[in-house]
PDB file of N, CA and C in Angstrom:
ATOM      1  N   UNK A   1     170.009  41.546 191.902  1.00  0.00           N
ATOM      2  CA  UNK A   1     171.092  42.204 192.610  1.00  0.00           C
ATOM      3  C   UNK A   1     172.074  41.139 193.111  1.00  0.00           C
ATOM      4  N   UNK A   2     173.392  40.751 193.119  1.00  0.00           N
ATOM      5  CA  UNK A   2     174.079  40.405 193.502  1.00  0.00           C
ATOM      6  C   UNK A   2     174.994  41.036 194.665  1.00  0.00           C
ATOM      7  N   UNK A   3     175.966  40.109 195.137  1.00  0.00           N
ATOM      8  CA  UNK A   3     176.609  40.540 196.488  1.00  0.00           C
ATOM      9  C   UNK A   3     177.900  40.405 196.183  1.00  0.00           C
ATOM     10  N   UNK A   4     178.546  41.719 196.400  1.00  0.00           N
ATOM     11  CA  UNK A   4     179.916  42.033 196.425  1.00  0.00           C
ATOM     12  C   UNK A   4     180.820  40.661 197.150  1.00  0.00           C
ATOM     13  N   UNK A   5     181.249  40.327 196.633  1.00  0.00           N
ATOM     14  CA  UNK A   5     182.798  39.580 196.949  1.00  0.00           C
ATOM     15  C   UNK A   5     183.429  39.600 196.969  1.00  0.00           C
ATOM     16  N   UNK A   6     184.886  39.562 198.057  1.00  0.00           N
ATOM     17  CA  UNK A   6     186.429  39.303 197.590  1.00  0.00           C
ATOM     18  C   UNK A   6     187.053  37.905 197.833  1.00  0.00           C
ATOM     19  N   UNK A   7     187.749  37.703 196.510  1.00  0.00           N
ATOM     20  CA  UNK A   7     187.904  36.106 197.083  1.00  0.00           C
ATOM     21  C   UNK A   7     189.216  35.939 196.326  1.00  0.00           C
ATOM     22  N   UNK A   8     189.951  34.860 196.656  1.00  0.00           N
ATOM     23  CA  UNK A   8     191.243  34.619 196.118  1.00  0.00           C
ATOM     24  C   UNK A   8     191.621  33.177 195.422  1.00  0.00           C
ATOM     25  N   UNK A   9     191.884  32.894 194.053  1.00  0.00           N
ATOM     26  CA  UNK A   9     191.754  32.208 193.479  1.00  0.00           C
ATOM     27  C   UNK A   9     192.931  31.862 192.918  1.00  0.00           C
ATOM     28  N   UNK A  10     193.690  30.808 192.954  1.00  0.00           N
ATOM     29  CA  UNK A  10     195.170  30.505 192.403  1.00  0.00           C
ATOM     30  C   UNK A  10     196.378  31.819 192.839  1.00  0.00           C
ATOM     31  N   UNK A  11     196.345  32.471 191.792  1.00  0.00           N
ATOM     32  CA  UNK A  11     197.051  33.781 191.836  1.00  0.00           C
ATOM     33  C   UNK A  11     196.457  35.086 191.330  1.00  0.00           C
ATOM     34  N   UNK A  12     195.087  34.957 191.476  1.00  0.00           N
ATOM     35  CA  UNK A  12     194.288  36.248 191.534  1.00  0.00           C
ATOM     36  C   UNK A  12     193.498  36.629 192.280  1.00  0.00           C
ATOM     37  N   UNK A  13     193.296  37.854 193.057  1.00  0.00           N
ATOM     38  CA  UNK A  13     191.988  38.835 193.392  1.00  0.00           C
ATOM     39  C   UNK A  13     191.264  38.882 192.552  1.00  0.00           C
ATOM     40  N   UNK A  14     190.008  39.019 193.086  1.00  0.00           N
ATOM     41  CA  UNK A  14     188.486  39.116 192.553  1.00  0.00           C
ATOM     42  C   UNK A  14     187.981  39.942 193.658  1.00  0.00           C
ATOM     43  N   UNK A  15     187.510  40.966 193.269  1.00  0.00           N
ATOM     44  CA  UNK A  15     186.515  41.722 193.912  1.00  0.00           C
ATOM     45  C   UNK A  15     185.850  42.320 193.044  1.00  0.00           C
ATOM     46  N   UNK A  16     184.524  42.167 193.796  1.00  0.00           N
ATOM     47  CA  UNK A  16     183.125  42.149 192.723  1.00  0.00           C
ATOM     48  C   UNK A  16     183.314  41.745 191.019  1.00  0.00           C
ATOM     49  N   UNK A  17     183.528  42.287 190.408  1.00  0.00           N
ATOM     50  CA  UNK A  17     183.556  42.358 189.092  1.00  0.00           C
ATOM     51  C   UNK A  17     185.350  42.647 188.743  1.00  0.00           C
ATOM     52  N   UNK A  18     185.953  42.987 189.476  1.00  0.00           N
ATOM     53  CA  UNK A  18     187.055  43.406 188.708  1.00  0.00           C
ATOM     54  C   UNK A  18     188.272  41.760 189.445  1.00  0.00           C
ATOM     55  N   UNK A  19     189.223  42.013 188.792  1.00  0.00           N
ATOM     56  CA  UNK A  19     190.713  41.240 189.039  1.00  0.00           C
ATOM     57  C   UNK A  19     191.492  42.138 189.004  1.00  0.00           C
ATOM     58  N   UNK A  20     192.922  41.497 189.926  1.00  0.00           N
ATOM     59  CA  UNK A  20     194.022  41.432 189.878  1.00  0.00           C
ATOM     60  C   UNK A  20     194.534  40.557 190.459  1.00  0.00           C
ATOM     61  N   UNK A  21     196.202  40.236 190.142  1.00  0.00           N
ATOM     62  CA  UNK A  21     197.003  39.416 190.192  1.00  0.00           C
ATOM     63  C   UNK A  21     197.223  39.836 192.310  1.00  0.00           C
ATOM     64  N   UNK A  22     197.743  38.880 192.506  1.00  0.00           N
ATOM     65  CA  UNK A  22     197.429  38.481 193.882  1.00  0.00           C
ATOM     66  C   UNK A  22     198.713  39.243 194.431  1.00  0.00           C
ATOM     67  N   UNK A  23     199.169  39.967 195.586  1.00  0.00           N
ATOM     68  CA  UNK A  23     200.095  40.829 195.982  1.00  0.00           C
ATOM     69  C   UNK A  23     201.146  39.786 197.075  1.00  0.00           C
ATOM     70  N   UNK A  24     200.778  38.983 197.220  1.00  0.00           N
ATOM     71  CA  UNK A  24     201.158  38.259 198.951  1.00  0.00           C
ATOM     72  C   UNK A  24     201.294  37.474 198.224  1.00  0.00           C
ATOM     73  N   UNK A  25     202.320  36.387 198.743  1.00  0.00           N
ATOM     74  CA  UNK A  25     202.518  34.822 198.643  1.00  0.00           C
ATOM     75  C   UNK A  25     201.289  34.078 198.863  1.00  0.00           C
ATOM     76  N   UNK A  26     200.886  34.025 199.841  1.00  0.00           N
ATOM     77  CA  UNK A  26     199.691  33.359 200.739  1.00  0.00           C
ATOM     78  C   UNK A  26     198.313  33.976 200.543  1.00  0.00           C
ATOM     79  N   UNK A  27     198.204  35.060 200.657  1.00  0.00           N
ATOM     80  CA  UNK A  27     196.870  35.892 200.421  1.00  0.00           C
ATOM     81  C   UNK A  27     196.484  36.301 201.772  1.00  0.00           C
ATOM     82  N   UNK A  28     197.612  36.351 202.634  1.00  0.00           N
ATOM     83  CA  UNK A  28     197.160  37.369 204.322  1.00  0.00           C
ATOM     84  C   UNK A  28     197.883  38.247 203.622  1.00  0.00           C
ATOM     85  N   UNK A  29     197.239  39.498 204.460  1.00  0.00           N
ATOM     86  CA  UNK A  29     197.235  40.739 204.659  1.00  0.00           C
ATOM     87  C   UNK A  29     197.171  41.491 203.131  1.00  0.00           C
ATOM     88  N   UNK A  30     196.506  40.691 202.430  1.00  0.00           N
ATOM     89  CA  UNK A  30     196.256  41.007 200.803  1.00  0.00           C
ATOM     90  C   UNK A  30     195.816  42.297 200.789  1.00  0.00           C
ATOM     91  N   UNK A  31     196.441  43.337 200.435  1.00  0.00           N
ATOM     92  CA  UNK A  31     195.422  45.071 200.496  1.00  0.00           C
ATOM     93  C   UNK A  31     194.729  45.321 199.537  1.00  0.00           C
ATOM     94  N   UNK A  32     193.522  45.694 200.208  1.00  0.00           N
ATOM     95  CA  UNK A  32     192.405  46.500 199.686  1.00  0.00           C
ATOM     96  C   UNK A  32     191.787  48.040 200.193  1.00  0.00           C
ATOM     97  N   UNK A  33     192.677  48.872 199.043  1.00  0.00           N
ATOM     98  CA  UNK A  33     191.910  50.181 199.356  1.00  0.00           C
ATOM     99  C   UNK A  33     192.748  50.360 201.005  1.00  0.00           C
ATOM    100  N   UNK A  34     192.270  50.803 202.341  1.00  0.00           N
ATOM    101  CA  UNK A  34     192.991  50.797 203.363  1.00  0.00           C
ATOM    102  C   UNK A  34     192.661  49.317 204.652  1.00  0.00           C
ATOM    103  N   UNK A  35     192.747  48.432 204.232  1.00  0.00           N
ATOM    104  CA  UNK A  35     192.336  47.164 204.717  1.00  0.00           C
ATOM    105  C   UNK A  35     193.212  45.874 204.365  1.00  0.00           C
ATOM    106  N   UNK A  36     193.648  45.352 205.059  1.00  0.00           N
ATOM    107  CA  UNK A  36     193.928  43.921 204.639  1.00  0.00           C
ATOM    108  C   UNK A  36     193.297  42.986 204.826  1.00  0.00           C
ATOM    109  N   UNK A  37     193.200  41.892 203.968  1.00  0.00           N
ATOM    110  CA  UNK A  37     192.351  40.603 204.160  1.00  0.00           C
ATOM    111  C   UNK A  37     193.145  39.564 204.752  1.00  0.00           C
ATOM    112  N   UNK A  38     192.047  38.721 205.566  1.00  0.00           N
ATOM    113  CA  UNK A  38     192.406  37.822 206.556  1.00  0.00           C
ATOM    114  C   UNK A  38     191.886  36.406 205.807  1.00  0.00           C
ATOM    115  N   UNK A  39     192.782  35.497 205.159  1.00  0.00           N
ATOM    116  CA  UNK A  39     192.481  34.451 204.410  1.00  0.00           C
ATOM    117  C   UNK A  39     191.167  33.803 205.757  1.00  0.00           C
ATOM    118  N   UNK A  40     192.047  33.546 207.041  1.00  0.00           N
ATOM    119  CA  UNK A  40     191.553  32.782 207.947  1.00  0.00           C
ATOM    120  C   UNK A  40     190.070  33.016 208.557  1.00  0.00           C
ATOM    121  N   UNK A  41     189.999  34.639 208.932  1.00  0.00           N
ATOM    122  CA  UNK A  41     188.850  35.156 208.988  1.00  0.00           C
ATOM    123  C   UNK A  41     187.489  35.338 207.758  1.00  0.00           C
ATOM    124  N   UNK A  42     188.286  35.297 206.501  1.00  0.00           N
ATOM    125  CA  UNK A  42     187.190  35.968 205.390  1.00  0.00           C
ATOM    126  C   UNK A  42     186.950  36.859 205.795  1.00  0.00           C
ATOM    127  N   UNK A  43     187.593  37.668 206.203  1.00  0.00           N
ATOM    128  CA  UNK A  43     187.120  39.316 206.570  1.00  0.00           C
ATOM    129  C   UNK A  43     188.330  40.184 206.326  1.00  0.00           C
ATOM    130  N   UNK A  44     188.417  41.943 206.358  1.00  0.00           N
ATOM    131  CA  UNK A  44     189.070  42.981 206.379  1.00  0.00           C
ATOM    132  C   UNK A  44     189.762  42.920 208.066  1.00  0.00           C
ATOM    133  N   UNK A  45     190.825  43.179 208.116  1.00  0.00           N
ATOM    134  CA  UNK A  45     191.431  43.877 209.245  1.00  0.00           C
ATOM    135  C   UNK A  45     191.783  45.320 208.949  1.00  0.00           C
ATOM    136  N   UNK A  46     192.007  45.909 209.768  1.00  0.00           N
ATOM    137  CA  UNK A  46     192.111  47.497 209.855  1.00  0.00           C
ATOM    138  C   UNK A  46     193.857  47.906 209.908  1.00  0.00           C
ATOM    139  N   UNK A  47     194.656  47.239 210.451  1.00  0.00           N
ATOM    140  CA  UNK A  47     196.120  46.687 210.210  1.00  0.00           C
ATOM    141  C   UNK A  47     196.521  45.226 209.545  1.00  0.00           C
ATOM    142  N   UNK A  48     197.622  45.787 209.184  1.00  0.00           N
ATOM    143  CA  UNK A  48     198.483  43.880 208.864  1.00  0.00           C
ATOM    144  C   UNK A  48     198.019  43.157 209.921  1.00  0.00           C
ATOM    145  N   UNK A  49     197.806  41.801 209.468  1.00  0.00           N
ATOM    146  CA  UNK A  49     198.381  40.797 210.492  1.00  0.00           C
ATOM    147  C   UNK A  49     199.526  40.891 211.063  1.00  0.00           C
ATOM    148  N   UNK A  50     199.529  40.351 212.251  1.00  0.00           N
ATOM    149  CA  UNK A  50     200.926  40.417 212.673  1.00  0.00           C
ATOM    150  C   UNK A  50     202.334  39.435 212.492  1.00  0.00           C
ATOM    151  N   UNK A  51     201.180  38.044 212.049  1.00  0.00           N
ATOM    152  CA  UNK A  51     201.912  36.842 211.929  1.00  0.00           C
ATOM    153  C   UNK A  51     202.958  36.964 210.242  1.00  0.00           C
ATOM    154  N   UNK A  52     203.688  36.233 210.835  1.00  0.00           N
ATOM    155  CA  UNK A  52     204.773  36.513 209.328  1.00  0.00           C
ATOM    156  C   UNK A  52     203.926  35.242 208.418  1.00  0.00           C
ATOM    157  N   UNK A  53     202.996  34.069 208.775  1.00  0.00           N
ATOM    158  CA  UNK A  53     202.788  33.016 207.909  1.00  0.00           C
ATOM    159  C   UNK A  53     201.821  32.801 208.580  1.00  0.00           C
ATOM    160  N   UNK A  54     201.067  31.884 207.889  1.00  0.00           N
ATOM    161  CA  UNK A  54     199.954  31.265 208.333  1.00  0.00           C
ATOM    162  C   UNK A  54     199.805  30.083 209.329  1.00  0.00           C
ATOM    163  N   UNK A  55     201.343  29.259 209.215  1.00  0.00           N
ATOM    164  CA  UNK A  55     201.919  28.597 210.110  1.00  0.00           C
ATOM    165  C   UNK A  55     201.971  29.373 211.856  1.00  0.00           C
ATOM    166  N   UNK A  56     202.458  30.539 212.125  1.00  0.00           N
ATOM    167  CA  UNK A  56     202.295  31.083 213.048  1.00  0.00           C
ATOM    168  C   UNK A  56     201.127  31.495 213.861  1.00  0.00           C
ATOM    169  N   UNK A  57     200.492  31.545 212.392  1.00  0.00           N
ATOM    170  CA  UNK A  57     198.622  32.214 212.889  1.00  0.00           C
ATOM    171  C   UNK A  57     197.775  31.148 213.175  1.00  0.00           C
ATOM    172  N   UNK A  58     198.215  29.536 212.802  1.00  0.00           N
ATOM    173  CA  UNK A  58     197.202  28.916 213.365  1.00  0.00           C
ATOM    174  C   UNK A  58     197.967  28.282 214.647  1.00  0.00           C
ATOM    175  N   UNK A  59     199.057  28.219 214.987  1.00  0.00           N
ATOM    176  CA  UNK A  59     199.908  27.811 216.145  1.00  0.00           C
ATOM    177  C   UNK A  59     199.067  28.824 217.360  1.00  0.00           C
ATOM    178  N   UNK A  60     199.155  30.232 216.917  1.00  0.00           N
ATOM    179  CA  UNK A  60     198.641  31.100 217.886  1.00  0.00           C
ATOM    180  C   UNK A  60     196.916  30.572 218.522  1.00  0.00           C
ATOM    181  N   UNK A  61     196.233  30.548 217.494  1.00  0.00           N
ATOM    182  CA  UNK A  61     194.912  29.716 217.348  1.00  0.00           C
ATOM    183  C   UNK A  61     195.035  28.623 218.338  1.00  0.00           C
ATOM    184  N   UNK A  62     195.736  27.450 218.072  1.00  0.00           N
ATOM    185  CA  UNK A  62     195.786  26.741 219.225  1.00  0.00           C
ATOM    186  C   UNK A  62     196.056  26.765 220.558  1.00  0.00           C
ATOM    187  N   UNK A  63     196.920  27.278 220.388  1.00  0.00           N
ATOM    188  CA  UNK A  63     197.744  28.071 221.788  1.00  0.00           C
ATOM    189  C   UNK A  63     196.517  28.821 222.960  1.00  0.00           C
ATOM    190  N   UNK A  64     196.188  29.794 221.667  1.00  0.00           N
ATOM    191  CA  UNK A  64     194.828  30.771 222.495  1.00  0.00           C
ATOM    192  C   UNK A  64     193.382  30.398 222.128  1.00  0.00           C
ATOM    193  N   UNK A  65     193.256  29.669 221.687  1.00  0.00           N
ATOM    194  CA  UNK A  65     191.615  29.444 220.987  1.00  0.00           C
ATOM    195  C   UNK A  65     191.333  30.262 220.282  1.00  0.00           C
ATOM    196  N   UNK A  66     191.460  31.669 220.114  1.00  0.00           N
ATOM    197  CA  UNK A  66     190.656  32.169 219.108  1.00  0.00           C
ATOM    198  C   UNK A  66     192.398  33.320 218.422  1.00  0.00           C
ATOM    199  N   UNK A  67     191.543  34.442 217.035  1.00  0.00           N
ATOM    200  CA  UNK A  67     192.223  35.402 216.969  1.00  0.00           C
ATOM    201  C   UNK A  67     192.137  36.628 217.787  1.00  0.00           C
TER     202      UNK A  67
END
């Protein structure tokens, strides 16, 4: 048995077994189904990020310690 994955590779999605070409510049708020992915987290959020870049999202990080 193997374990489901989503992962982002050059300019493609991978989840589990299937591809596609990557939707986002960066790969935040990449949609899946009703979810976006969080490069930073490796996880689903339930809304967009809010940050326009990843530049913003780790500034915030410092700023506040966490997301």
């Amino acid at each position: 048995m193997s374990v489901w994955r989503f992962s982002i590779v050059h300019n493609k999605v991978y989840y589990g077994e299937k591809q596609r070409t990557k939707l986002t510049k960066r790969g935040c708020n990449e949609p899946f189904k009703d979810r976006y992915w969080c490069p930073k987290q490796q996880w689903f959020r339930r809304a967009p990020c809010p940050f326009i870049n990843q530049r913003e999202c780790e500034n915030y990080i410092k700023m506040c310690g966490c997301l």
